[in-house]
Protein backbone atom coordinates (compact mmCIF):
# COMPACT_ATOMS: atom_id res chain seq x y z
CA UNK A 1 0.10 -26.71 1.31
CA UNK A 2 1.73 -24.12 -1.18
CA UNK A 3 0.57 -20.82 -1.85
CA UNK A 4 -0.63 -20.30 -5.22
CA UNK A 5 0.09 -16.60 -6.91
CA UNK A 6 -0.61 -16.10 -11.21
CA UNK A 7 1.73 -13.75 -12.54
CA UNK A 8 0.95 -12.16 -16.08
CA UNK A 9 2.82 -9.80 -18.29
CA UNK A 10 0.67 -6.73 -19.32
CA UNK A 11 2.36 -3.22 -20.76
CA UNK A 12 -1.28 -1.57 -21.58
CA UNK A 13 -4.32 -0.25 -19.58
CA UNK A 14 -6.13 -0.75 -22.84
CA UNK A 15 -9.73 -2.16 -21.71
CA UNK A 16 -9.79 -4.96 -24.04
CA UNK A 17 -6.15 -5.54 -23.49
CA UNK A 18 -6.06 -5.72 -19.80
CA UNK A 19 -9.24 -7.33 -19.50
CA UNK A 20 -7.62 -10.09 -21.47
CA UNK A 21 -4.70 -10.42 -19.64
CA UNK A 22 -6.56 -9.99 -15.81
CA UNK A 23 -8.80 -13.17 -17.26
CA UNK A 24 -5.61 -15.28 -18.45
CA UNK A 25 -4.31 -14.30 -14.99
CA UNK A 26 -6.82 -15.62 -12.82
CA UNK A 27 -7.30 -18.50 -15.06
CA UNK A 28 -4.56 -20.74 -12.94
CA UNK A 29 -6.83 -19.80 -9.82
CA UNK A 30 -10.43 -21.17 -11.21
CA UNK A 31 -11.25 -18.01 -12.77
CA UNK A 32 -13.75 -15.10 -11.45
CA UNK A 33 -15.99 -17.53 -11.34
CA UNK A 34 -14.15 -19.18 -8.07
CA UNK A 35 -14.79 -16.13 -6.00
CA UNK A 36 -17.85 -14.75 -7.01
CA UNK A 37 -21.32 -16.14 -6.33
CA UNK A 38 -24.18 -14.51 -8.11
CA UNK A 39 -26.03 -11.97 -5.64
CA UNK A 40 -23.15 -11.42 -3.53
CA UNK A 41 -22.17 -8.27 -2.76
CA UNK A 42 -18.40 -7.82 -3.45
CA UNK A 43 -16.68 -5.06 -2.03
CA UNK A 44 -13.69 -3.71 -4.53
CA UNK A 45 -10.59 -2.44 -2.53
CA UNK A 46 -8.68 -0.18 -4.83
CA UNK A 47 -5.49 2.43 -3.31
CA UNK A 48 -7.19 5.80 -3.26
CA UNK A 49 -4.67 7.31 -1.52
CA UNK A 50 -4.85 10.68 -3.02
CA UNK A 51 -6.49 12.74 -5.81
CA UNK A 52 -3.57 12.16 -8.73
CA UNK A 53 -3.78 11.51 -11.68
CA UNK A 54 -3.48 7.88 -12.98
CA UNK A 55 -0.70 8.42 -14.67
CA UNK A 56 1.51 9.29 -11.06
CA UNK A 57 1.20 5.81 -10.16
CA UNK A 58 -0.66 7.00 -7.13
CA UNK A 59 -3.42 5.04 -6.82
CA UNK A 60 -5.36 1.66 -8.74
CA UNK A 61 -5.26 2.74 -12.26
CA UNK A 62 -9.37 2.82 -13.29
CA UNK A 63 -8.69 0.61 -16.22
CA UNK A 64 -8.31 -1.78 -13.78
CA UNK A 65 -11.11 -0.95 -11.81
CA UNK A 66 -13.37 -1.48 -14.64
CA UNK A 67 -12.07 -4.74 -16.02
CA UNK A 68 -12.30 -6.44 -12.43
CA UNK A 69 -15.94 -4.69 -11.73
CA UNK A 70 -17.21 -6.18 -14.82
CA UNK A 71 -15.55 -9.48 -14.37
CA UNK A 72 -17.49 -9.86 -10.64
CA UNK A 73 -20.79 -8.23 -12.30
CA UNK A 74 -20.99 -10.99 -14.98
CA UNK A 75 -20.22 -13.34 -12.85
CA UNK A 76 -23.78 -12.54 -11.08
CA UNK A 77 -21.63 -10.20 -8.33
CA UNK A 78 -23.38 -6.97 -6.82
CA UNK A 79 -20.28 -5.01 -7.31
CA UNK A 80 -19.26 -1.99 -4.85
CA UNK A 81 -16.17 0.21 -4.86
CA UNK A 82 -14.97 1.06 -1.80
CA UNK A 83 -11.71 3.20 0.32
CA UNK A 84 -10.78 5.72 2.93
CA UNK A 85 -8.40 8.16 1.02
CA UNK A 86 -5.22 9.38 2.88
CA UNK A 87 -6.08 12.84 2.18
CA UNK A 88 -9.43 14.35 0.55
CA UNK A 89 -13.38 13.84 0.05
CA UNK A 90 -13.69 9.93 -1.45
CA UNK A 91 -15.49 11.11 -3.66
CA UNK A 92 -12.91 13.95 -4.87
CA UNK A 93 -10.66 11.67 -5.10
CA UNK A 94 -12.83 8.90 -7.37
CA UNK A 95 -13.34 11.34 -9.65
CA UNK A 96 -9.83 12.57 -10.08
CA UNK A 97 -8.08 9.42 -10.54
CA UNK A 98 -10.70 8.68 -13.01
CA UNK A 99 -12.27 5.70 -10.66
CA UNK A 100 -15.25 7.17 -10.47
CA UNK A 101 -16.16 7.38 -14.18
CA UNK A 102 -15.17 3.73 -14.54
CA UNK A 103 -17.81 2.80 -11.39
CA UNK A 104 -20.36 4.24 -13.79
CA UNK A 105 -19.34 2.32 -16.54
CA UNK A 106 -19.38 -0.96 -15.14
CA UNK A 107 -22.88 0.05 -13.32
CA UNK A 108 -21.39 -0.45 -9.92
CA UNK A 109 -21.65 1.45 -7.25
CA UNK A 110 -18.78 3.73 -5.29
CA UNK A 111 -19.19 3.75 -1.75
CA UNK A 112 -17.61 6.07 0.91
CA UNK A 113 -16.07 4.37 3.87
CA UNK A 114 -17.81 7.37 5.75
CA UNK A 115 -19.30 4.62 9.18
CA UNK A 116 -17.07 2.92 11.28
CA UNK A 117 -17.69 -0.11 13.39
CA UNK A 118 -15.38 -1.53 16.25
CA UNK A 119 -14.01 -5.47 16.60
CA UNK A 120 -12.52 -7.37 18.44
CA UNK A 121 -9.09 -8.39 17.75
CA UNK A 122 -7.19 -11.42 18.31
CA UNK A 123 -3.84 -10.05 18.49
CA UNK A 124 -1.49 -7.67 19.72
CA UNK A 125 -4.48 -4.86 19.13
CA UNK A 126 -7.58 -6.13 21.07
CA UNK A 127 -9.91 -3.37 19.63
CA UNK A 128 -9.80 -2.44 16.02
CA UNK A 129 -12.16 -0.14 14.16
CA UNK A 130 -12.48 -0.40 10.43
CA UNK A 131 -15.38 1.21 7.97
CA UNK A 132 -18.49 -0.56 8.41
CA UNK A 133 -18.87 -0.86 4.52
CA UNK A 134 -15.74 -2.78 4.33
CA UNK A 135 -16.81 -5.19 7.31
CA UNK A 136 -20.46 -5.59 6.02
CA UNK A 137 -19.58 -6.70 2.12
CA UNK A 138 -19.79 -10.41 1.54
CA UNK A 139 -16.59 -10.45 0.02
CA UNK A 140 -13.41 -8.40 -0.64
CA UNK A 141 -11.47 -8.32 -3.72
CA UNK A 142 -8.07 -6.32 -2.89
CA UNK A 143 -6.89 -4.47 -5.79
CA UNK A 144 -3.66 -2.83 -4.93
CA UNK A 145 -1.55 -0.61 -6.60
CA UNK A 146 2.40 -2.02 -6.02
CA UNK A 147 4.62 1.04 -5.02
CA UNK A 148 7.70 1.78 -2.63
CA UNK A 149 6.50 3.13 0.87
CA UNK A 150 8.56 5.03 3.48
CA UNK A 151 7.57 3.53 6.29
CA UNK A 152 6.88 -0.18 4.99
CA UNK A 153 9.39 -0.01 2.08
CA UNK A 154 7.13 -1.56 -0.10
CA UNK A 155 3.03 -1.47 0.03
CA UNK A 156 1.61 -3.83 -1.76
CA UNK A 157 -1.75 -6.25 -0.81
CA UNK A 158 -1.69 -5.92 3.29
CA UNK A 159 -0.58 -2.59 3.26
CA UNK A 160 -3.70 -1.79 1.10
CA UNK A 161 -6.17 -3.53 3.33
CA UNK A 162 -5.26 -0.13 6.05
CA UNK A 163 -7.16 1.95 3.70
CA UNK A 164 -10.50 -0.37 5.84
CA UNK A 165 -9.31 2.58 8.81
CA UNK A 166 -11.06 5.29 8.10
CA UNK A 167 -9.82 8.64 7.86
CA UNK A 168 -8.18 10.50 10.95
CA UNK A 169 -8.15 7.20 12.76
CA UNK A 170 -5.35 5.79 10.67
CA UNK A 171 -3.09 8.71 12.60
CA UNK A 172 -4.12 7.31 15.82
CA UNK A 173 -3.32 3.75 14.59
CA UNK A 174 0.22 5.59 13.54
CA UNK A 175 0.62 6.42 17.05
CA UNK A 176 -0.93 3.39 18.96
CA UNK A 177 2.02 1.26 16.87
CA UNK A 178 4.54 4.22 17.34
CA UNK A 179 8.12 4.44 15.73
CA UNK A 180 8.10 0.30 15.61
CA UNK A 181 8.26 -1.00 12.31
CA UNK A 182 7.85 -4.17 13.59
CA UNK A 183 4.15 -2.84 15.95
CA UNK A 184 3.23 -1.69 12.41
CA UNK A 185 3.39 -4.45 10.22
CA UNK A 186 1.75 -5.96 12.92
CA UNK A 187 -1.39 -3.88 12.78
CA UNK A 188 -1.53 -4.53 9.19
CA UNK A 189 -1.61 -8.10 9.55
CA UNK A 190 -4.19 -8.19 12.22
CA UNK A 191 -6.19 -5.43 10.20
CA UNK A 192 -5.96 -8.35 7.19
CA UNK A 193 -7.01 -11.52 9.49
CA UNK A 194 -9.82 -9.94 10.75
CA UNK A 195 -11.32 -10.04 7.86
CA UNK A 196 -9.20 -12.05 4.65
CA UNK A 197 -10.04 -10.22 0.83
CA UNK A 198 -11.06 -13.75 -0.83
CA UNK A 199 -9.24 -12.71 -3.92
CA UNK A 200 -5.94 -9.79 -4.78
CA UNK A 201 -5.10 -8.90 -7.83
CA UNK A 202 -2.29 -6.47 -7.97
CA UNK A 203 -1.72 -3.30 -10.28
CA UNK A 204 1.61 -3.53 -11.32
CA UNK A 205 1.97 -2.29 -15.11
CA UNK A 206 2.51 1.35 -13.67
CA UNK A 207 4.19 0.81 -10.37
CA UNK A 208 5.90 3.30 -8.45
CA UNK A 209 9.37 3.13 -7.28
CA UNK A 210 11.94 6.52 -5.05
CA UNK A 211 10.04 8.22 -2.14
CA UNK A 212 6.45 6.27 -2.56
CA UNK A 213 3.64 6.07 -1.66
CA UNK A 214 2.99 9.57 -2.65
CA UNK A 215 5.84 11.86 -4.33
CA UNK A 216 7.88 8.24 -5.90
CA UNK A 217 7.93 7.80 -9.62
CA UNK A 218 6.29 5.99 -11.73
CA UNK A 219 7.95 3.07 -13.49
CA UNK A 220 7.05 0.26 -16.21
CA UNK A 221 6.69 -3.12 -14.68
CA UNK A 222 4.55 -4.82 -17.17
CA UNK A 223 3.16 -6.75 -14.25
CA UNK A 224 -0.08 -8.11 -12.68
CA UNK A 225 -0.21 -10.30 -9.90
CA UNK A 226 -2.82 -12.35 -8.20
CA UNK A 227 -3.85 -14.81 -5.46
CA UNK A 228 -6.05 -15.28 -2.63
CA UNK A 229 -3.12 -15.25 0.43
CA UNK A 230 -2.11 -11.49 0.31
CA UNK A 231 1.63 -12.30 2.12
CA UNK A 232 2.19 -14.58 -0.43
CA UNK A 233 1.53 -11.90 -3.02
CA UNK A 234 3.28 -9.09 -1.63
CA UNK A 235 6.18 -11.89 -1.15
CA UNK A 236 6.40 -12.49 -5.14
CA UNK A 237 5.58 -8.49 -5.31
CA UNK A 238 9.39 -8.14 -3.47
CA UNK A 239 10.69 -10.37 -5.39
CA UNK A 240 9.44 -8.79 -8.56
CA UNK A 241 10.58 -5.32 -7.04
CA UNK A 242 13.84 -6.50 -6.02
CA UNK A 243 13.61 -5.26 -2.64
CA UNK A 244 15.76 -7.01 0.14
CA UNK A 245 13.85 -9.48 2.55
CA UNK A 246 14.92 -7.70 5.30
CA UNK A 247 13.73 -4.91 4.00
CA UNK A 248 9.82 -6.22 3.64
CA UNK A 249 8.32 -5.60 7.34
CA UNK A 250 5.13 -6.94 6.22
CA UNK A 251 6.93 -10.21 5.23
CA UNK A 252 9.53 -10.22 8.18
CA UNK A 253 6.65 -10.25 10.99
CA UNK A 254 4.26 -12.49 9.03
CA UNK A 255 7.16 -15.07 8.86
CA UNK A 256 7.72 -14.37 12.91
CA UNK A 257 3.75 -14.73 13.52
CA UNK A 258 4.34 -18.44 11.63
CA UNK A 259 1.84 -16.65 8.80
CA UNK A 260 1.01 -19.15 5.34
CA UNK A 261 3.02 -17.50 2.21
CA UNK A 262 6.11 -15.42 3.92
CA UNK A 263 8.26 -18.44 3.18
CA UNK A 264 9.82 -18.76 -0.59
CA UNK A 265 9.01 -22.61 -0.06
CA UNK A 266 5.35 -22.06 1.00
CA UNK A 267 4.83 -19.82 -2.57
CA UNK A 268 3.70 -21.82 -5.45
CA UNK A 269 4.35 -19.01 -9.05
CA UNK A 270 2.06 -19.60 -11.61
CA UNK A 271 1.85 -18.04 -15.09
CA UNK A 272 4.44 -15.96 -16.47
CA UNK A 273 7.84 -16.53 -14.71
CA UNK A 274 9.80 -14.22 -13.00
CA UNK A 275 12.19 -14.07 -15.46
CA UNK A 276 10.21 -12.34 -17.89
CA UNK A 277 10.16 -9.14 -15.54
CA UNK A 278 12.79 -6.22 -15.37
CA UNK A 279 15.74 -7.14 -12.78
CA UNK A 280 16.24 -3.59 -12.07
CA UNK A 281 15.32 -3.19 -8.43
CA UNK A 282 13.24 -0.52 -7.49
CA UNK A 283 14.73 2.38 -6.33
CA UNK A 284 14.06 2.71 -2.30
CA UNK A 285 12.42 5.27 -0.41
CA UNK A 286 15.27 7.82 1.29
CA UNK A 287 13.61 7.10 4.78
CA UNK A 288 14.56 3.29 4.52
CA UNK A 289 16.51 2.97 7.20
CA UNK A 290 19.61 0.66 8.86
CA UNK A 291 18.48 -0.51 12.38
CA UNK A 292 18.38 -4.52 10.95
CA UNK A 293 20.12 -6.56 13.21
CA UNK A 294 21.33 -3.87 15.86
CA UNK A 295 20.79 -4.24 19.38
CA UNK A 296 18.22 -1.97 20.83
CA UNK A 297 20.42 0.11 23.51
CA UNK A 298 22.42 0.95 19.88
CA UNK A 299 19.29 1.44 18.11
CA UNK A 300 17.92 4.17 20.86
CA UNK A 301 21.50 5.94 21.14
CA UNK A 302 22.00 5.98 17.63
CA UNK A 303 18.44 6.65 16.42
CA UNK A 304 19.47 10.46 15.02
CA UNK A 305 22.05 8.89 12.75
CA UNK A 306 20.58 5.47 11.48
CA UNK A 307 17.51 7.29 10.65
CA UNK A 308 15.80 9.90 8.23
CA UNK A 309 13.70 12.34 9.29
CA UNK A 310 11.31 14.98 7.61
CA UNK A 311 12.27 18.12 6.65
CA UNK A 312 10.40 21.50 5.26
CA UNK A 313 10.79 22.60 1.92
CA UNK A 314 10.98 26.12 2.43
CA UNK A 315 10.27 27.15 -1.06
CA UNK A 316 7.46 24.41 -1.76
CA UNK A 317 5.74 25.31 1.14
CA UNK A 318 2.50 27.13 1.23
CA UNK A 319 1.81 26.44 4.72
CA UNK A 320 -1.70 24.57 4.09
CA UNK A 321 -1.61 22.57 7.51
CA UNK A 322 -2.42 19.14 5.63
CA UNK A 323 0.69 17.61 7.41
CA UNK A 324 0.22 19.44 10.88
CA UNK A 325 -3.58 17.98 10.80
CA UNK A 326 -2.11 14.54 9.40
CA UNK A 327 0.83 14.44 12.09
CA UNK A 328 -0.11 11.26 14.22
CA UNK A 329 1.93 12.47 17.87
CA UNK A 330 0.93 16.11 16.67
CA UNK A 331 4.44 17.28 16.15
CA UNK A 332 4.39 19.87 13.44
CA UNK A 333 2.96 23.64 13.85
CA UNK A 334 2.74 26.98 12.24
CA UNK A 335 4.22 29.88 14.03
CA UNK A 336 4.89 33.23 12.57
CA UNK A 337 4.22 31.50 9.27
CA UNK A 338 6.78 29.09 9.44
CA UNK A 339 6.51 25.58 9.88
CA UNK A 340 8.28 23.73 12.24
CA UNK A 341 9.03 19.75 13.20
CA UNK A 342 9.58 18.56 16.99
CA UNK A 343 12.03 16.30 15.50
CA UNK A 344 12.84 14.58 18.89
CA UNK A 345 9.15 12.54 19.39
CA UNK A 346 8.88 11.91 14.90
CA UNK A 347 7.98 8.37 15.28
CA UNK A 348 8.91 8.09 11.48
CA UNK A 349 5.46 7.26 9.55
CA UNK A 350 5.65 9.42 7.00
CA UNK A 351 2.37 10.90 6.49
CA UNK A 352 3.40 14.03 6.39
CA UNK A 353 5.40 13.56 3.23
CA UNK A 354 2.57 10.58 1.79
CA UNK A 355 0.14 13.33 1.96
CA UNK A 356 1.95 16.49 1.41
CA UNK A 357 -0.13 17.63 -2.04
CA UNK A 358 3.11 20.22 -3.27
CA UNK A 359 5.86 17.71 -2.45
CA UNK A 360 7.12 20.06 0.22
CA UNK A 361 8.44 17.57 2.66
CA UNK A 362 12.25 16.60 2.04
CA UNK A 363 14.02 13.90 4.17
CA UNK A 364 17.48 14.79 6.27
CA UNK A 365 19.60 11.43 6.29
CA UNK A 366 21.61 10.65 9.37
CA UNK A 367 25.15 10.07 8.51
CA UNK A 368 24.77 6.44 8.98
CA UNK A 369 22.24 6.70 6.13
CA UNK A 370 24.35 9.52 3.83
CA UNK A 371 27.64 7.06 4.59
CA UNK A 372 25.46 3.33 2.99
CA UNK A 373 24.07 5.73 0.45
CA UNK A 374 27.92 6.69 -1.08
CA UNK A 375 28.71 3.30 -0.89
CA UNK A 376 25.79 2.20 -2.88
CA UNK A 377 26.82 4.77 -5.36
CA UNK A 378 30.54 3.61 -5.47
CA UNK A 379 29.25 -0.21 -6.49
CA UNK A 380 26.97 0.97 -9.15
């Protein structure tokens, strides 16, 4: 059975615009309709990751927000809007990215992942805790925003599903799945079967290509995507991105864990073809890293120089902490106000430069790294 995934072309967050092209979009999957029964209360999982503008390409542009919350509320849908931001007060950060405003428009109602309740897993991680919120909702509509991520390469519709962690847990998660990729993209999978988003519809107009989630840049992809298998989505997502397979952790260990949608043959496109989209891939992350296809004694003695690793911007730097307190193995201090990295335990997540809010954390390339990085310039 193939995995079905709409793709529409859409340059505008105009309301009436995008509302038009979000309903020709889902029409190929039944339409709202399919996934909404009336009284139901339907959780709304936008990326809040930070309190940016929408124009950064940060987070769920509200446009979208608003066009999907009325969609579910017409459809008879008791609509909620709910996330655990990387950094910041929820509700900070809904009202800076403009989210908040479009809650009250559509009469829904925003809702701080603030309670946690603890599960039982089925995987690798017997015992995961997510926002009780999240678990509680009759339904989940995943509305990610498509971007380049550091750690993950790309985060897309799993990756989006973390934000269910709530606040300083998602360091300990860093840490529990350690340097691995692999343990990572594992989480995020389990994190997603626990409990499956019924419907995701992908914000990819504005997407955000370079050093995302965070400090990347913003680019035109004229793009929505949607379907109810979130690997399948994030697979056309790649695709659409132009990001290497084995670059896609997400995909990679889905396809190992025998996962629906991680297979080109299991993905059934729908809509407006691929071909209509840019070709341009997205500019990577500079902490994407080599290790693919190395064996692990060459992987551990060579770590330093197939990897990036996180680096102080002297001058950017105010010394605010955020990073220290963010730091999953609690690497980074302040000492005679200067900040400092144990580089030797870094397991490599990132969230010191996702969260950073003055885009004071700089990567160091290993020469491994600088050397595939010339040669990418030579071919271009």
């Amino acid at each position: 059975m193939s995995e079905r995934v709409s793709i529409g072309y859409c340059d505008t967050y105009d309301y009436k615009l995008l509302r038009q092209a979000v309903e020709s979009l889902l029409k190929p999957l039944g339409g709202i309709e399919a996934f909404v029964r009336p009284g139901e209360r339907i959780l709304l999982k936008p990326n809040l990751l930070a309190a940016k503008i929408p124009e950064k390409a940060v987070t769920t542009h509200p446009s979208m927000v608003r066009v999907v919350a009325d969609l579910v509320g017409e459809a008879g849908g008791i609509v909620l809007v709910g996330d655990s931001p990387g950094i910041g007060g929820y509700q900070r950060v809904a009202e800076r990215t403009g989210i908040a405003q479009s809650v009250r428009d559509s009469g829904a109602t925003l809702i701080p992942f603030d309670e946690t309740i603890e599960l039982s897993g089925n995987g690798t991680f017997r015992r995961l805790t997510v926002a009780r919120a999240y678990w509680e909702a009759d339904k989940i509509i995943n509305l990610p925003k498509l971007k380049t991520h550091e750690m993950m390469t790309m985060t897309c519709a799993v990756k989006n599903l973390f934000g269910a962690v709530v606040g300083t847990e998602k360091a300990g998660w860093h840490l529990k799945a350690g340097a691995s990729r692999q343990n990572f993209a594992r989480l995020l999978l389990e994190i997603y079967l626990l409990k499956k988003p019924v419907l995701n519809i992908v914000d990819g107009v504005l997407a955000m290509e370079g050093d995302g989630p965070g400090s990347g840049d913003p680019i035109s992809l004229n793009a929505l995507i949607a379907g109810v298998n979130p690997v399948a989505v994030d697979f056309v997502a790649g695709r659409l991105a132009g990001i290497p397979s084995a670059l896609l952790h997400v995909e990679r260990e889905a396809e190992i864990l025998g996962l629906a949608g991680a297979r080109h043959e299991e993905v059934e496109v729908v809509g407006d073809g691929l071909d209509r989209f840019s070709k341009r891939p997205f500019k990577l992350p500079a902490g994407v890293d080599v290790q693919f296809g190395l064996p692990n004694f060459l992987k551990s003695s060579l770590r330093h120089h197939l990897t990036a690793r996180p680096v102080p911007d002297r001058q950017r730097c105010v010394l605010c902490g955020i990073c220290r307190d963010a730091c999953p193995p609690g690497i980074i201090s302040i000492k005679n106000s200067v900040l400092s990295i144990e580089t030797g335990r870094c397991i490599r997540c990132w969230c010191c430069r996702e969260l950073c809010p003055h885009d004071a954390m700089t990567v160091q390339r290993g020469l491994v790294l600088k050397l595939v990085s010339a040669l990418r310039r030579g071919k271009a």
